[in-house]
PDBML (XML) file of the C-alpha atoms, coordinates in Angstrom:
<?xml version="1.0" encoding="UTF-8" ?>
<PDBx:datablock datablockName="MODEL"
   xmlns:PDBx="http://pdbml.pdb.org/schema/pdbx-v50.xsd"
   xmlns:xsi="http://www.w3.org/2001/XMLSchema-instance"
   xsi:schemaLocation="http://pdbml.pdb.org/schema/pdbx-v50.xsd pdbx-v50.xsd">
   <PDBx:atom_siteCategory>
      <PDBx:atom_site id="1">
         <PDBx:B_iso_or_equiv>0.00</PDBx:B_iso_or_equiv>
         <PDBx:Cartn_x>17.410</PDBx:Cartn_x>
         <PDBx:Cartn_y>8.069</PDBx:Cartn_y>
         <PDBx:Cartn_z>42.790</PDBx:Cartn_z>
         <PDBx:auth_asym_id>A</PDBx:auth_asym_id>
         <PDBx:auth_atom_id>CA</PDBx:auth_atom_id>
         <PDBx:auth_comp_id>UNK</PDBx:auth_comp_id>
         <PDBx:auth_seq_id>1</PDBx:auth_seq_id>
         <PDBx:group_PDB>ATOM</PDBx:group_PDB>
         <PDBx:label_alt_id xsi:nil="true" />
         <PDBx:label_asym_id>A</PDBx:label_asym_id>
         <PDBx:label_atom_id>CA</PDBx:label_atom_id>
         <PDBx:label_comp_id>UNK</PDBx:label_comp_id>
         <PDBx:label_entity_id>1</PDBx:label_entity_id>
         <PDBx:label_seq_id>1</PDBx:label_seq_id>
         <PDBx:occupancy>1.00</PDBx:occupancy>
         <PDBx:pdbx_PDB_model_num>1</PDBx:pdbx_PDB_model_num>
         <PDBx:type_symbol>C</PDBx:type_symbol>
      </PDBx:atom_site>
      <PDBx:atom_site id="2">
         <PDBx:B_iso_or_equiv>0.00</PDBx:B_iso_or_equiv>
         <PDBx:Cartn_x>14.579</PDBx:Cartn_x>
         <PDBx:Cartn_y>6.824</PDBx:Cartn_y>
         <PDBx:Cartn_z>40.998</PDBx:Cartn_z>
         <PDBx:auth_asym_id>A</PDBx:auth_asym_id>
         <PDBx:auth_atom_id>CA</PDBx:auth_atom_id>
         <PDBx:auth_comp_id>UNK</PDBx:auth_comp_id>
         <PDBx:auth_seq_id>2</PDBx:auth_seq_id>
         <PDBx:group_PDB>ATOM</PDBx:group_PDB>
         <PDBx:label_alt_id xsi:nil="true" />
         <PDBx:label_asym_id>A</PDBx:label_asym_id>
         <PDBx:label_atom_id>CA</PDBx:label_atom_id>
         <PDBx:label_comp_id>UNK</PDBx:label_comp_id>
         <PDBx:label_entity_id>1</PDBx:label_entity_id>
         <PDBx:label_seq_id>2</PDBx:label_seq_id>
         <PDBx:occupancy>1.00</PDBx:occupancy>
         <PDBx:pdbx_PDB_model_num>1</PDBx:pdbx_PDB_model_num>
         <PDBx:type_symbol>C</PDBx:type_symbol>
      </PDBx:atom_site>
      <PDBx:atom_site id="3">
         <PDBx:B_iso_or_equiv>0.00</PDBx:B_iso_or_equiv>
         <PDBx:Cartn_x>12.221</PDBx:Cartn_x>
         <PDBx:Cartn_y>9.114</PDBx:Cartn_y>
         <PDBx:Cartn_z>42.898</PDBx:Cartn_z>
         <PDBx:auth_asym_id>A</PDBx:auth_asym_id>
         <PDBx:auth_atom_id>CA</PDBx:auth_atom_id>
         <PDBx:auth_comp_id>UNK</PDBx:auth_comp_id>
         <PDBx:auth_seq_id>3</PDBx:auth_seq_id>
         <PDBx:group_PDB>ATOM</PDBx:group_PDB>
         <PDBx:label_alt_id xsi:nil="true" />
         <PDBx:label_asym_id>A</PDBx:label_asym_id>
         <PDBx:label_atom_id>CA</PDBx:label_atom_id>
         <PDBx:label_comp_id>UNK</PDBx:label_comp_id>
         <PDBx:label_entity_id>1</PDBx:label_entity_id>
         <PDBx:label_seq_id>3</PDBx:label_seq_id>
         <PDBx:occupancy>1.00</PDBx:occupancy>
         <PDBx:pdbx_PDB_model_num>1</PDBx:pdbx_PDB_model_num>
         <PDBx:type_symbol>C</PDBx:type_symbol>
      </PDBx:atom_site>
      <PDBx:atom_site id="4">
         <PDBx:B_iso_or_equiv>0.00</PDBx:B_iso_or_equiv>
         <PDBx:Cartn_x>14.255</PDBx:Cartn_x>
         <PDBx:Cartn_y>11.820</PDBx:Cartn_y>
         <PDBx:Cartn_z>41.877</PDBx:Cartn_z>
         <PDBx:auth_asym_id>A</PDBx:auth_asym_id>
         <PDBx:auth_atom_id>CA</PDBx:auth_atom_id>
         <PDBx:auth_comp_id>UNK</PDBx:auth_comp_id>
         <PDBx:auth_seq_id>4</PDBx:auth_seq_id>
         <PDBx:group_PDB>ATOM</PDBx:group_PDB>
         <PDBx:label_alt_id xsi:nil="true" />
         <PDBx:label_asym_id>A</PDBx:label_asym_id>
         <PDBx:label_atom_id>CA</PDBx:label_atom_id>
         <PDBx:label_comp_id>UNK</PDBx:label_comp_id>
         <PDBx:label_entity_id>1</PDBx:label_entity_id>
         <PDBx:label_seq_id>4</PDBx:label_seq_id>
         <PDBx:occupancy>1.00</PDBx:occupancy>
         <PDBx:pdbx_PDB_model_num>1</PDBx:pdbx_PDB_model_num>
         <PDBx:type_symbol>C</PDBx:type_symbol>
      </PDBx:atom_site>
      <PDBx:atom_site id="5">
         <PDBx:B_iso_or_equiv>0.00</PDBx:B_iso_or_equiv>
         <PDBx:Cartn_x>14.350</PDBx:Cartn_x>
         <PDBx:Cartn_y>11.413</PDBx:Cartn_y>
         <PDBx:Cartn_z>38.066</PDBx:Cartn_z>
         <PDBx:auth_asym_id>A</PDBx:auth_asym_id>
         <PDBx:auth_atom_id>CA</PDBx:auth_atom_id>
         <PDBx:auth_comp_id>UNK</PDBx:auth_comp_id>
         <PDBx:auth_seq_id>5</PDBx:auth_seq_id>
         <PDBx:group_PDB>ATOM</PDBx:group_PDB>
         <PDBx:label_alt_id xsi:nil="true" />
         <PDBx:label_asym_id>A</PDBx:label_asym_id>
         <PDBx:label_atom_id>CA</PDBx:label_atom_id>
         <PDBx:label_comp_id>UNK</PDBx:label_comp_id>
         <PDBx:label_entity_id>1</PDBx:label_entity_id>
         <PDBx:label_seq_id>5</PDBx:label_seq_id>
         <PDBx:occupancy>1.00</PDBx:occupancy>
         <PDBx:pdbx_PDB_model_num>1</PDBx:pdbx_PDB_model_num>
         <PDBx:type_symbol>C</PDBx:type_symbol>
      </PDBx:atom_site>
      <PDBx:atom_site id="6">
         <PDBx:B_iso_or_equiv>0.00</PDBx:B_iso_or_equiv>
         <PDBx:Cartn_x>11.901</PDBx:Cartn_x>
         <PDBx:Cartn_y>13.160</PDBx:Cartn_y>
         <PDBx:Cartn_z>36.464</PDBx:Cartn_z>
         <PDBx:auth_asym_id>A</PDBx:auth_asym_id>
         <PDBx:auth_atom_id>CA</PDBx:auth_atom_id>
         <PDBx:auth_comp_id>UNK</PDBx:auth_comp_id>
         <PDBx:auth_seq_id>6</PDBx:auth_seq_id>
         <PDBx:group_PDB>ATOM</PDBx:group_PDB>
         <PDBx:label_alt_id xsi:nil="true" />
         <PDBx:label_asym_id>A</PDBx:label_asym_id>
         <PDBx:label_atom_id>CA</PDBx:label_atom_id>
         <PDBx:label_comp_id>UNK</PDBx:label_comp_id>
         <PDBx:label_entity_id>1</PDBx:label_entity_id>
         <PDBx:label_seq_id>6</PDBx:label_seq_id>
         <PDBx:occupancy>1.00</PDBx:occupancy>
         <PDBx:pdbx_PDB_model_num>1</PDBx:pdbx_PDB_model_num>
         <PDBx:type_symbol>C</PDBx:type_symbol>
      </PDBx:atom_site>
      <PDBx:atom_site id="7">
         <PDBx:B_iso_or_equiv>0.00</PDBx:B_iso_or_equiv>
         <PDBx:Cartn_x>9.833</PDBx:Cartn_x>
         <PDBx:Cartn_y>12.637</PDBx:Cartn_y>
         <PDBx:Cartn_z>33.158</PDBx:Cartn_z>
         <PDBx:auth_asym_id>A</PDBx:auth_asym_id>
         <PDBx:auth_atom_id>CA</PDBx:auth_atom_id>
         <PDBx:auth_comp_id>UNK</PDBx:auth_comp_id>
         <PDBx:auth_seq_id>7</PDBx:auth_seq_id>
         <PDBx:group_PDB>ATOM</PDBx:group_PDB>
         <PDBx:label_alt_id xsi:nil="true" />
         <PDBx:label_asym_id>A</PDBx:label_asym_id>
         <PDBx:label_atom_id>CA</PDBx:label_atom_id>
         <PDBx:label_comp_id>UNK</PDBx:label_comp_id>
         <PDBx:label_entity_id>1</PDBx:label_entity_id>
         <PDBx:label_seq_id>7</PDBx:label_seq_id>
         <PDBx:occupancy>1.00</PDBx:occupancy>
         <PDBx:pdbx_PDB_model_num>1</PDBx:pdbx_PDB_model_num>
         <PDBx:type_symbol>C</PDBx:type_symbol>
      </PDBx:atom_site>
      <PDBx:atom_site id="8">
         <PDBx:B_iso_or_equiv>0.00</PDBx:B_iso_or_equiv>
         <PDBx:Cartn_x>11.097</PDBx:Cartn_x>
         <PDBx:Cartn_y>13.583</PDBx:Cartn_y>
         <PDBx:Cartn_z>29.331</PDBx:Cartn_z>
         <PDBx:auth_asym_id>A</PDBx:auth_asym_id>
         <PDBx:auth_atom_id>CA</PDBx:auth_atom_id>
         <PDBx:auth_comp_id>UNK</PDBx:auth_comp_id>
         <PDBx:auth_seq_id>8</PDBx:auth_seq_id>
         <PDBx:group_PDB>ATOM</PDBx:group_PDB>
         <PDBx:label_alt_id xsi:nil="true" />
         <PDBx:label_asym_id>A</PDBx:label_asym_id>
         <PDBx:label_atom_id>CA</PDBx:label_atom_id>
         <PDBx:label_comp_id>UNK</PDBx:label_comp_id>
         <PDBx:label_entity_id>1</PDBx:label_entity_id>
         <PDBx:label_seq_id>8</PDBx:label_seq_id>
         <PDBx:occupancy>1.00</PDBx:occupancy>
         <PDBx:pdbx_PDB_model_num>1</PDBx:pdbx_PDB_model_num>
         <PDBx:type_symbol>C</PDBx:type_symbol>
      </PDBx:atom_site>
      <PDBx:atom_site id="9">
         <PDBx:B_iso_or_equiv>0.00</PDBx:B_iso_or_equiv>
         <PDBx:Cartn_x>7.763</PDBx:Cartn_x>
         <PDBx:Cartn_y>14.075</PDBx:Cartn_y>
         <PDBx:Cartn_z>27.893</PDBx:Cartn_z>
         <PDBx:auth_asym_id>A</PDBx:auth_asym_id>
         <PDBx:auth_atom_id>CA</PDBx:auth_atom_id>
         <PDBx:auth_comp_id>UNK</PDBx:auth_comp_id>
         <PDBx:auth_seq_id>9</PDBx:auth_seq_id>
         <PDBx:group_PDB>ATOM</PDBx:group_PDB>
         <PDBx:label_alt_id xsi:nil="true" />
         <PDBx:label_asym_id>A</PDBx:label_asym_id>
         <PDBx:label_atom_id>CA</PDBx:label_atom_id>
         <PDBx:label_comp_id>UNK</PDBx:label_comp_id>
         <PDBx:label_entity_id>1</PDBx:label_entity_id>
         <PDBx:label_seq_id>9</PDBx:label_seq_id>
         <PDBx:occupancy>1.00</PDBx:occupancy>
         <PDBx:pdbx_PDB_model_num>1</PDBx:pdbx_PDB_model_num>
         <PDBx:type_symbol>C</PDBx:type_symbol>
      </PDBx:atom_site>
      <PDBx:atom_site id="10">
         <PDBx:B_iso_or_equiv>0.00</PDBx:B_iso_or_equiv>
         <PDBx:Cartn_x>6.974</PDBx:Cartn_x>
         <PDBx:Cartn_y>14.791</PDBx:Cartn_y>
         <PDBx:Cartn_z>24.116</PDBx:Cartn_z>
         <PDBx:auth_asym_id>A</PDBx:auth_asym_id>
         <PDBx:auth_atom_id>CA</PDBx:auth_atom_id>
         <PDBx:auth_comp_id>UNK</PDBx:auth_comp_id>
         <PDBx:auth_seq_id>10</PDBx:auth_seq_id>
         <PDBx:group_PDB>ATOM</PDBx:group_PDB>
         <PDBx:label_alt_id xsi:nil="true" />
         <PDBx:label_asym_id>A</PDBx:label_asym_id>
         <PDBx:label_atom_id>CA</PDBx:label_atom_id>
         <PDBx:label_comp_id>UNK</PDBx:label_comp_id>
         <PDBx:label_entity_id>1</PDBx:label_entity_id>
         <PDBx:label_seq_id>10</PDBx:label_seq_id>
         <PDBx:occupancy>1.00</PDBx:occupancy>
         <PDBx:pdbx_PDB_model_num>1</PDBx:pdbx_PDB_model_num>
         <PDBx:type_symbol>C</PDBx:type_symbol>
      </PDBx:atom_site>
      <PDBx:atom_site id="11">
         <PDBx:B_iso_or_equiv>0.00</PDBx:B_iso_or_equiv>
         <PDBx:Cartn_x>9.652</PDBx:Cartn_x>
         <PDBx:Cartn_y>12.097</PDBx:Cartn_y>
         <PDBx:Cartn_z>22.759</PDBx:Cartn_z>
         <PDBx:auth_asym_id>A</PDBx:auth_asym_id>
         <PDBx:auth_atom_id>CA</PDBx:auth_atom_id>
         <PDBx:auth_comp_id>UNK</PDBx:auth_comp_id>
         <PDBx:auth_seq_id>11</PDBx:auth_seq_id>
         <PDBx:group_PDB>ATOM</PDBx:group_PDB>
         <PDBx:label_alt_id xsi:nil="true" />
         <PDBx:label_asym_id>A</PDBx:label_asym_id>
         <PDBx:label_atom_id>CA</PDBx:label_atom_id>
         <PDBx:label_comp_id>UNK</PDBx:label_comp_id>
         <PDBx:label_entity_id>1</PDBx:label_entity_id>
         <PDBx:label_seq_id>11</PDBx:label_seq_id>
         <PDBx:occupancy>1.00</PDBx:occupancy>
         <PDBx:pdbx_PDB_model_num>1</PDBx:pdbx_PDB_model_num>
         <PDBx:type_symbol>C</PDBx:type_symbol>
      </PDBx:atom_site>
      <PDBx:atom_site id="12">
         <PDBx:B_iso_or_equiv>0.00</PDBx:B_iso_or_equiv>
         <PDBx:Cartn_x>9.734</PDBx:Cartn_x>
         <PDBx:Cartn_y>11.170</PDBx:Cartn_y>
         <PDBx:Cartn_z>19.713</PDBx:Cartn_z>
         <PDBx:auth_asym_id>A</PDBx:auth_asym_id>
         <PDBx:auth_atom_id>CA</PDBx:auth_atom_id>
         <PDBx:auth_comp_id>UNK</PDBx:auth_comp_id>
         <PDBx:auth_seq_id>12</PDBx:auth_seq_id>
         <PDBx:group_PDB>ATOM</PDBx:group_PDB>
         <PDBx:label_alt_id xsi:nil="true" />
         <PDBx:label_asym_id>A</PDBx:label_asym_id>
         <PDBx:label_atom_id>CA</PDBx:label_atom_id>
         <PDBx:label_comp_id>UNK</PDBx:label_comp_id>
         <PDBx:label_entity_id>1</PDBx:label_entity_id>
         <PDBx:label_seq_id>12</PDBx:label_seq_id>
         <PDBx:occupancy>1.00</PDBx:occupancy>
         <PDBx:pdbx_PDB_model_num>1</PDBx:pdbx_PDB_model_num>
         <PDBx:type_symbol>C</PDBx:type_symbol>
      </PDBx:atom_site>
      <PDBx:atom_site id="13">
         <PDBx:B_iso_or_equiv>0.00</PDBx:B_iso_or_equiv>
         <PDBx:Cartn_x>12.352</PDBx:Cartn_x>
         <PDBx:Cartn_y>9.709</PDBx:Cartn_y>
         <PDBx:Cartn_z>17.271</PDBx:Cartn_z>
         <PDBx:auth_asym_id>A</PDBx:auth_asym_id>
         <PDBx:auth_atom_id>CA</PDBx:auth_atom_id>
         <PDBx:auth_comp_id>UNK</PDBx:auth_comp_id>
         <PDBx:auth_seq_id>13</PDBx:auth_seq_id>
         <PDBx:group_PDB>ATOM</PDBx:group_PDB>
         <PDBx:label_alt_id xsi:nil="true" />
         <PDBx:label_asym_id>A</PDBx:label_asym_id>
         <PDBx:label_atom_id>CA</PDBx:label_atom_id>
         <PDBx:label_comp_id>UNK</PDBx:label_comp_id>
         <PDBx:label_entity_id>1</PDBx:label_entity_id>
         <PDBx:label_seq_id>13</PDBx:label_seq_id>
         <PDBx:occupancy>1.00</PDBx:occupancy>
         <PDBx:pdbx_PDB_model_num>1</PDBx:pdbx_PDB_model_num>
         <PDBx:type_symbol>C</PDBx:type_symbol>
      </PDBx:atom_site>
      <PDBx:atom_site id="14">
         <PDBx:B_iso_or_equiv>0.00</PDBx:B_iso_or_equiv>
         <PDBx:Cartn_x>11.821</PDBx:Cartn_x>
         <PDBx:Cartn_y>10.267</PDBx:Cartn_y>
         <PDBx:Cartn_z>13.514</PDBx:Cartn_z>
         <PDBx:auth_asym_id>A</PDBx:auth_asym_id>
         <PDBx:auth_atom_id>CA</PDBx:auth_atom_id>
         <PDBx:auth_comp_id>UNK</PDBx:auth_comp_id>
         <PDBx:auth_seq_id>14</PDBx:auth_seq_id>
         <PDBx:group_PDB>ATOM</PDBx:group_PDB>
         <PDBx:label_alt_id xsi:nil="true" />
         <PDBx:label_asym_id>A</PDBx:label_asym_id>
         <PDBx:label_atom_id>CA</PDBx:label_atom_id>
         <PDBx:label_comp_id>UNK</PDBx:label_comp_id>
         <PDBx:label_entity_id>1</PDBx:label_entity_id>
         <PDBx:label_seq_id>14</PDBx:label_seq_id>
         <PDBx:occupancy>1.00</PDBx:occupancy>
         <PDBx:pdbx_PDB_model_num>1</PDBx:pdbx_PDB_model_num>
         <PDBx:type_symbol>C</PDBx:type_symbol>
      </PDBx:atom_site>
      <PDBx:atom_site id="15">
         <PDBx:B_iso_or_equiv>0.00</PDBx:B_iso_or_equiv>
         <PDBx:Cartn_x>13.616</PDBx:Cartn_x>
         <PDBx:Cartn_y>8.845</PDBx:Cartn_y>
         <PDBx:Cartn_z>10.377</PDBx:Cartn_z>
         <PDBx:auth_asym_id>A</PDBx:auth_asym_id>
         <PDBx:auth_atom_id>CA</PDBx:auth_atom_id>
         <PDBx:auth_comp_id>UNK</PDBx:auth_comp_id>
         <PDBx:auth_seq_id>15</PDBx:auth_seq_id>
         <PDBx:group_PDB>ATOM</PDBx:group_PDB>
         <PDBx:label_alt_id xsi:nil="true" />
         <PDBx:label_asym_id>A</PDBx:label_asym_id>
         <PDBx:label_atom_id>CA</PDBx:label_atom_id>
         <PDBx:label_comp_id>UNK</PDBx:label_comp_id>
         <PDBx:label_entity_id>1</PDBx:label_entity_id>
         <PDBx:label_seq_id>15</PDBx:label_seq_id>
         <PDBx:occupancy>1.00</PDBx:occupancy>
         <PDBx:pdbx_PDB_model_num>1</PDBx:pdbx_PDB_model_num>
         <PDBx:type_symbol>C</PDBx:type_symbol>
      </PDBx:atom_site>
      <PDBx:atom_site id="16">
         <PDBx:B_iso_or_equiv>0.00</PDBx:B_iso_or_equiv>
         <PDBx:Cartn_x>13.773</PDBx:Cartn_x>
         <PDBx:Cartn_y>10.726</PDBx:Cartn_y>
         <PDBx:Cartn_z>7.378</PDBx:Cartn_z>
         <PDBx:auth_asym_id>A</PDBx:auth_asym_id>
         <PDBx:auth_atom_id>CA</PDBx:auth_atom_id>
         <PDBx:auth_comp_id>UNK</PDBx:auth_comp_id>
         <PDBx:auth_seq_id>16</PDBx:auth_seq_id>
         <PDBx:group_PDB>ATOM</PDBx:group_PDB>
         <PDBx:label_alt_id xsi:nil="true" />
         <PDBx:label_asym_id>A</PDBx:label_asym_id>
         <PDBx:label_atom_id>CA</PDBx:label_atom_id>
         <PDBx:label_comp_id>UNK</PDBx:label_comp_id>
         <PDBx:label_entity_id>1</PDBx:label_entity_id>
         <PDBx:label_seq_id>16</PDBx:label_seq_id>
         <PDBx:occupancy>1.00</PDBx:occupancy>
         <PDBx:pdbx_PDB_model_num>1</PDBx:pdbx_PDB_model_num>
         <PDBx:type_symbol>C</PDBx:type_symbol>
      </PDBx:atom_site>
      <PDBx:atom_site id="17">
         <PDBx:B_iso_or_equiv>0.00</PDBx:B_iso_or_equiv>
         <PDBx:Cartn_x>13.699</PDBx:Cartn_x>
         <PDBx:Cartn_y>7.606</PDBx:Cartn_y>
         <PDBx:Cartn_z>4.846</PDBx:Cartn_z>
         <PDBx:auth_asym_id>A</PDBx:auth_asym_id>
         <PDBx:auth_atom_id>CA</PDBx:auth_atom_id>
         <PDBx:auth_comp_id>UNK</PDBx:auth_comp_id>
         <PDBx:auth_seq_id>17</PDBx:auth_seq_id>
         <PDBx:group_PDB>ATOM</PDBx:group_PDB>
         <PDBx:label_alt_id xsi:nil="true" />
         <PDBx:label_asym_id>A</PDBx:label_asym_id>
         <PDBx:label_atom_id>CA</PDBx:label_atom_id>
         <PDBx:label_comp_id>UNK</PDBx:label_comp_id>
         <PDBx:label_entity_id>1</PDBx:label_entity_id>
         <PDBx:label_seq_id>17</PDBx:label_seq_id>
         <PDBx:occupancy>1.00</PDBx:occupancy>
         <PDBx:pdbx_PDB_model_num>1</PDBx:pdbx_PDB_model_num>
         <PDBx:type_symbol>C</PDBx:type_symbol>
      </PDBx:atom_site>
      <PDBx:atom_site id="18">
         <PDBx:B_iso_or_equiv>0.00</PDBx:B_iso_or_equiv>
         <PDBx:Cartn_x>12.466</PDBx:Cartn_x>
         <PDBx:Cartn_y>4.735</PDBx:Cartn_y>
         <PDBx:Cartn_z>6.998</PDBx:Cartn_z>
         <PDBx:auth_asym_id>A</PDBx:auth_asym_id>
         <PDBx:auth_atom_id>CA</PDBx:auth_atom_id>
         <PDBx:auth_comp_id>UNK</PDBx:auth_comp_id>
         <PDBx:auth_seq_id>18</PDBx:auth_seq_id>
         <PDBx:group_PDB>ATOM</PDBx:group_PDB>
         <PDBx:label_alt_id xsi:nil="true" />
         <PDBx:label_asym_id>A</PDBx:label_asym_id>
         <PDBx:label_atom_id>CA</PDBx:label_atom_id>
         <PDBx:label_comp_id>UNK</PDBx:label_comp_id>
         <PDBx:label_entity_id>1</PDBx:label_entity_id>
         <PDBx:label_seq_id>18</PDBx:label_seq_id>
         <PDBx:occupancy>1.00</PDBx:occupancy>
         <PDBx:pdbx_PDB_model_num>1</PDBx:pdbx_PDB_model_num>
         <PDBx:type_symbol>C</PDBx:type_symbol>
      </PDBx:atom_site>
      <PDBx:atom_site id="19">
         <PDBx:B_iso_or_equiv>0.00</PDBx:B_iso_or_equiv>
         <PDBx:Cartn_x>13.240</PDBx:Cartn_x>
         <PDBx:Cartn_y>2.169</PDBx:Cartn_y>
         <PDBx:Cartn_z>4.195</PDBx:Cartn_z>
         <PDBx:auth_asym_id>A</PDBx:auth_asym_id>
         <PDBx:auth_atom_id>CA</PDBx:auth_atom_id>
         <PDBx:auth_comp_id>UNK</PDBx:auth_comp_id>
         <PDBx:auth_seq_id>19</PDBx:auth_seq_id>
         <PDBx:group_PDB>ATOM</PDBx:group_PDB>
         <PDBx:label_alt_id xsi:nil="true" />
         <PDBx:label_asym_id>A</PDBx:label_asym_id>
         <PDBx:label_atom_id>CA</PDBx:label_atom_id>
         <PDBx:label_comp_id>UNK</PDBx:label_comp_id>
         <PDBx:label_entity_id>1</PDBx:label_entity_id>
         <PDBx:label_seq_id>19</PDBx:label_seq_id>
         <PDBx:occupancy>1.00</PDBx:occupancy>
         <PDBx:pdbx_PDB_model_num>1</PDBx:pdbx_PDB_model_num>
         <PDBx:type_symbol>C</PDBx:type_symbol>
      </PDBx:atom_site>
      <PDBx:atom_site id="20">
         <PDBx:B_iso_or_equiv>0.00</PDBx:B_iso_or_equiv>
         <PDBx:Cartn_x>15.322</PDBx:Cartn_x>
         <PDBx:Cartn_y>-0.765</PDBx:Cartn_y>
         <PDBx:Cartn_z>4.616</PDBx:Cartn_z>
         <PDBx:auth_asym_id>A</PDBx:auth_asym_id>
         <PDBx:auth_atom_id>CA</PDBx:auth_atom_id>
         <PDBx:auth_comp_id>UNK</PDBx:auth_comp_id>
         <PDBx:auth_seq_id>20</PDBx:auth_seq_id>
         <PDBx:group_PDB>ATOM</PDBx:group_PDB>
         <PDBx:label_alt_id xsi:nil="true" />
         <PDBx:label_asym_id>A</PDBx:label_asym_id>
         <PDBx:label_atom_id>CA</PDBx:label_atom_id>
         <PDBx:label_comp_id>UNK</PDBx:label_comp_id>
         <PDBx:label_entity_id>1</PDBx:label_entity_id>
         <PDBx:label_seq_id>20</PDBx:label_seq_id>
         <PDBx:occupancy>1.00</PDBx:occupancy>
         <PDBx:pdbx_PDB_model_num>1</PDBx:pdbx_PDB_model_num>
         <PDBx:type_symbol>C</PDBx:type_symbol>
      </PDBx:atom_site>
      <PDBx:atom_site id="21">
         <PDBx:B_iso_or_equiv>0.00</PDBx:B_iso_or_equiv>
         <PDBx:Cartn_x>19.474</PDBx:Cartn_x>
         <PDBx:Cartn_y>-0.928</PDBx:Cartn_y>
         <PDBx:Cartn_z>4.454</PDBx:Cartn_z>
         <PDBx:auth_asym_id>A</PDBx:auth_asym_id>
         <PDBx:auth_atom_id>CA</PDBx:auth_atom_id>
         <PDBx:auth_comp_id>UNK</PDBx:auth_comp_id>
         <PDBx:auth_seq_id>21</PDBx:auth_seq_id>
         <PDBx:group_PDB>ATOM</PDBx:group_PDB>
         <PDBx:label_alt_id xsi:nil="true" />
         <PDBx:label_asym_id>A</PDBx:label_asym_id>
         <PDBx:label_atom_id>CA</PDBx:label_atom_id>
         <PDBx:label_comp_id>UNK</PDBx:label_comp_id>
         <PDBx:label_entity_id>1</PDBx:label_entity_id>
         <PDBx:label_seq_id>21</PDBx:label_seq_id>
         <PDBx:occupancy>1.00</PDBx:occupancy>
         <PDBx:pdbx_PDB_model_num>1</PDBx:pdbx_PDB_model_num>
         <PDBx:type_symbol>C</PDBx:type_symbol>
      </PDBx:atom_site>
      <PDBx:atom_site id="22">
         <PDBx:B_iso_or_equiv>0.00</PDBx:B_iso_or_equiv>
         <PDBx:Cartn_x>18.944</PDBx:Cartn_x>
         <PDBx:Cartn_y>3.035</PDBx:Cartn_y>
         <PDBx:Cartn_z>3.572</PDBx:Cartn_z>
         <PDBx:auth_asym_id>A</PDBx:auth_asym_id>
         <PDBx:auth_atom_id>CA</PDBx:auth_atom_id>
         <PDBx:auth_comp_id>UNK</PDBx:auth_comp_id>
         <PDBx:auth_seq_id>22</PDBx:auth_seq_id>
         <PDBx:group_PDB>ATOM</PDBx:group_PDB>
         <PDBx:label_alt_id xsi:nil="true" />
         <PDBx:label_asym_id>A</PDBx:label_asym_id>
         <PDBx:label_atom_id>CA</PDBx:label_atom_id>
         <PDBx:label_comp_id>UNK</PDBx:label_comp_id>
         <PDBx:label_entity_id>1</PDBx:label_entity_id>
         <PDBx:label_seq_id>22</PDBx:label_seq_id>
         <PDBx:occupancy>1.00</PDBx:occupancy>
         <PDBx:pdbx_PDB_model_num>1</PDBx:pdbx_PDB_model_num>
         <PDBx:type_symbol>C</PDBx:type_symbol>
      </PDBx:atom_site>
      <PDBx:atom_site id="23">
         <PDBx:B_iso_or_equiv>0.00</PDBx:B_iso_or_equiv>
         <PDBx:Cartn_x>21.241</PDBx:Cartn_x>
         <PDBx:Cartn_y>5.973</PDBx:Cartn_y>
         <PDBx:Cartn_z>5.035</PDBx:Cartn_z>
         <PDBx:auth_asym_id>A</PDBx:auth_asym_id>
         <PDBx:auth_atom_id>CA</PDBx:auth_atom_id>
         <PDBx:auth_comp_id>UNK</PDBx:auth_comp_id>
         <PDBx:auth_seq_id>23</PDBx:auth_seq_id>
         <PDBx:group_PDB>ATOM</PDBx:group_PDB>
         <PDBx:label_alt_id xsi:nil="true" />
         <PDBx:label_asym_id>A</PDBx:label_asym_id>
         <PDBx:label_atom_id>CA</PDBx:label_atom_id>
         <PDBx:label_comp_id>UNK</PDBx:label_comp_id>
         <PDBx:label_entity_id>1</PDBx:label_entity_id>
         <PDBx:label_seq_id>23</PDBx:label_seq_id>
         <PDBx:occupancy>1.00</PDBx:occupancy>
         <PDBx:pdbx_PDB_model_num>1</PDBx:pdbx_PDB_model_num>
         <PDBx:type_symbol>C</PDBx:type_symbol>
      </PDBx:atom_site>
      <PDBx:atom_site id="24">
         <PDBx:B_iso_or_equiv>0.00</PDBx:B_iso_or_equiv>
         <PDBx:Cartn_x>18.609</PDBx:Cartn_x>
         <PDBx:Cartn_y>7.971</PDBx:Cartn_y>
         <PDBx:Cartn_z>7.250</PDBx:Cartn_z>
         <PDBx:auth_asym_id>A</PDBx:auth_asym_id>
         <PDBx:auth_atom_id>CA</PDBx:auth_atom_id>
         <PDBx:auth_comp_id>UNK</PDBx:auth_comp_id>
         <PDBx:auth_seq_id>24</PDBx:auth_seq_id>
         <PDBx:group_PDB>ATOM</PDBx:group_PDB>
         <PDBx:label_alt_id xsi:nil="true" />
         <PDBx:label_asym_id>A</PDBx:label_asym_id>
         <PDBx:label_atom_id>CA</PDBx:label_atom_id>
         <PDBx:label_comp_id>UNK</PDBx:label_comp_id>
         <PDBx:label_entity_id>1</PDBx:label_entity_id>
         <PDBx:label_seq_id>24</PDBx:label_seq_id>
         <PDBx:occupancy>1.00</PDBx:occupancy>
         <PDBx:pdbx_PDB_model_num>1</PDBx:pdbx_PDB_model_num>
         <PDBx:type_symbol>C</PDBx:type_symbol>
      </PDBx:atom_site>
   </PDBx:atom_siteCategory>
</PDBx:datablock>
């Protein structure tokens, strides 16, 4: 299984207000 899974490349996760106890 593991051999079979391949790779997500480019991955990123972005916030769009990356403040504290904010809706983002």
């Amino acid at each position: 299984t593991a051999a079979m899974a391949g790779t997500l490349t480019n991955v990123s996760v972005t916030l769009s207000d990356s403040r504290v106890s904010q809706p983002t």
